[in-house]
C-alpha atoms as a PDB file:
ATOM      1  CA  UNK A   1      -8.100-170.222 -93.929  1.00  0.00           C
ATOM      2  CA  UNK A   2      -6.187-172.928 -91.966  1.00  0.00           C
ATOM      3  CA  UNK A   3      -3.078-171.216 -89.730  1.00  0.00           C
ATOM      4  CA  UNK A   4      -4.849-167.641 -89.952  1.00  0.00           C
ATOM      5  CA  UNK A   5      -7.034-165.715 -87.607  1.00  0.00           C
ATOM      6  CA  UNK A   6     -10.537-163.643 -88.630  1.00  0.00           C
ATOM      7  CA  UNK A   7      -8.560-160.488 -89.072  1.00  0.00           C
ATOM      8  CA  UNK A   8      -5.756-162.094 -90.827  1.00  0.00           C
ATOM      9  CA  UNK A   9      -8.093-163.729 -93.489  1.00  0.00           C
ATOM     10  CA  UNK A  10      -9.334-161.179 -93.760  1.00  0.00           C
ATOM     11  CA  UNK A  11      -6.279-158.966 -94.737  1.00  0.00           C
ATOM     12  CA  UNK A  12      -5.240-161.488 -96.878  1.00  0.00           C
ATOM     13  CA  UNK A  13      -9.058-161.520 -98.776  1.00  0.00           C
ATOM     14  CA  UNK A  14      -8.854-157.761 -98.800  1.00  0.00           C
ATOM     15  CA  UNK A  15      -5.682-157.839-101.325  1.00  0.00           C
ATOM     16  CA  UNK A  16      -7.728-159.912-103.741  1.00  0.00           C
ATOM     17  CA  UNK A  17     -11.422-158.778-103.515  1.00  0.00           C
ATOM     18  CA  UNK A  18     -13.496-156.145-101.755  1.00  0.00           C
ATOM     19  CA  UNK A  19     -16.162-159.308-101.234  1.00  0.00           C
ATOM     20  CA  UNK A  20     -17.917-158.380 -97.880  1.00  0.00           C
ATOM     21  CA  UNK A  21     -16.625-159.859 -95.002  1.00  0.00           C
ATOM     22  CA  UNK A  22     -18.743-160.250 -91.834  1.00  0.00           C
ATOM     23  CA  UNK A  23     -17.852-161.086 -88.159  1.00  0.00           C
ATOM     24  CA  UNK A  24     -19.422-163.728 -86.362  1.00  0.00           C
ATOM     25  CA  UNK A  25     -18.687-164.032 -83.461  1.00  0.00           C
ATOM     26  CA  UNK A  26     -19.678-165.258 -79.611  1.00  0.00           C
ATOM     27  CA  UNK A  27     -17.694-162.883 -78.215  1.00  0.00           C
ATOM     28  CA  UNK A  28     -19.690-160.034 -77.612  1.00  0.00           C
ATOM     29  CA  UNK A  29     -17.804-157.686 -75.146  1.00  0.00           C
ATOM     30  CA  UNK A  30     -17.587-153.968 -75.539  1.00  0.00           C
ATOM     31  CA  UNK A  31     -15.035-153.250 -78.406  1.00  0.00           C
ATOM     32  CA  UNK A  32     -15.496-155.835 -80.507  1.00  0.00           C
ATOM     33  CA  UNK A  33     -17.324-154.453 -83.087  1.00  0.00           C
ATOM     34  CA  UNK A  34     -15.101-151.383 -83.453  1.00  0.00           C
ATOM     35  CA  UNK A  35     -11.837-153.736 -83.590  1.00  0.00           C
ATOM     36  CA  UNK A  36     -13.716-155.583 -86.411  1.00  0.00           C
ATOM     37  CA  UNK A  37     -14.522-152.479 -88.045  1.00  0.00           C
ATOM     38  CA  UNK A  38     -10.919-150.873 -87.979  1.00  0.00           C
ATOM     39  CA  UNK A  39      -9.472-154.074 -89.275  1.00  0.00           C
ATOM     40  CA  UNK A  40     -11.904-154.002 -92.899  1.00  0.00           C
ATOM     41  CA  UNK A  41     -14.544-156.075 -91.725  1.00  0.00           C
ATOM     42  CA  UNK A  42     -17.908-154.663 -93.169  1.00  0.00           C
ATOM     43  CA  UNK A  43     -19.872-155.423 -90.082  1.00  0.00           C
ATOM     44  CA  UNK A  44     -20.130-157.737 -87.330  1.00  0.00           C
ATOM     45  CA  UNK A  45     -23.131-160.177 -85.493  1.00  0.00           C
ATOM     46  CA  UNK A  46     -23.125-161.973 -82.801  1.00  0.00           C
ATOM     47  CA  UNK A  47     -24.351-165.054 -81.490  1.00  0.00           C
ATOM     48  CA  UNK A  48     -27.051-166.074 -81.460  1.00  0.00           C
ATOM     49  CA  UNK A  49     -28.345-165.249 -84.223  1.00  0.00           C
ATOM     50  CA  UNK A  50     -30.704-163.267 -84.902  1.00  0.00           C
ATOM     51  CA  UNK A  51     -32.491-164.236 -88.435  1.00  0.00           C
ATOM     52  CA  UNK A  52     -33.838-160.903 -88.927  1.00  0.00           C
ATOM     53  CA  UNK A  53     -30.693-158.782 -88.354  1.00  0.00           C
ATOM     54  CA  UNK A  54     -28.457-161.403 -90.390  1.00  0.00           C
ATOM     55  CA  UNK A  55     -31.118-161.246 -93.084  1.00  0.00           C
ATOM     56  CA  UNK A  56     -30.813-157.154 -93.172  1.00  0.00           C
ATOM     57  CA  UNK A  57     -26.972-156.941 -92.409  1.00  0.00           C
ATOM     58  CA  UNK A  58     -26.792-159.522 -95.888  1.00  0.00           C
ATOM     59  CA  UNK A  59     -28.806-157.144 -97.768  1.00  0.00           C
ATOM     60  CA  UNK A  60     -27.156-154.020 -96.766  1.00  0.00           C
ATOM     61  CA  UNK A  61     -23.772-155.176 -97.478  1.00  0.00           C
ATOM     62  CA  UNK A  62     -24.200-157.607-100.341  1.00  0.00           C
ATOM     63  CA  UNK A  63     -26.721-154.870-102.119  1.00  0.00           C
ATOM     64  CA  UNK A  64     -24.021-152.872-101.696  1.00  0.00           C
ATOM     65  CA  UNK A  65     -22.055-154.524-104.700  1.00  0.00           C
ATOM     66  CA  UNK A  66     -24.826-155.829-106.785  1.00  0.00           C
ATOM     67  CA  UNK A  67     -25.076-159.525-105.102  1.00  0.00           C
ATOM     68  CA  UNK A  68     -28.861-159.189-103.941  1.00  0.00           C
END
């Protein structure tokens, strides 16, 4: 959303929708994921990628709600 940071969309998405909402992020240093977490984030990757774990962190959190 243009003017808004990740946690600040993400506030905003979290009035409307409980839609899963994952971090990505480059930014890897220790803390991040728990900041992410405390803020309503479901969960949180990091770059780069890893196919495998963004494949199993989809199905975890989408199955969660019936979107697999």
């Amino acid at each position: 959303m243009p003017g808004m940071g990740s946690v600040e969309a993400t506030r905003h998405i979290r009035g409307f929708t409980k839609v899963p909402v994952i971090a990505l992020t480059a930014d890897a240093v220790n803390g991040m994921r728990e900041m992410f977490l405390e803020n309503r984030f479901n969960d949180f990757l990091t770059k780069p990628i890893v196919t495998v774990k963004q494949n199993a962190m989809l199905e975890h959190c989408c199955g969660d709600i019936g979107y697999s």
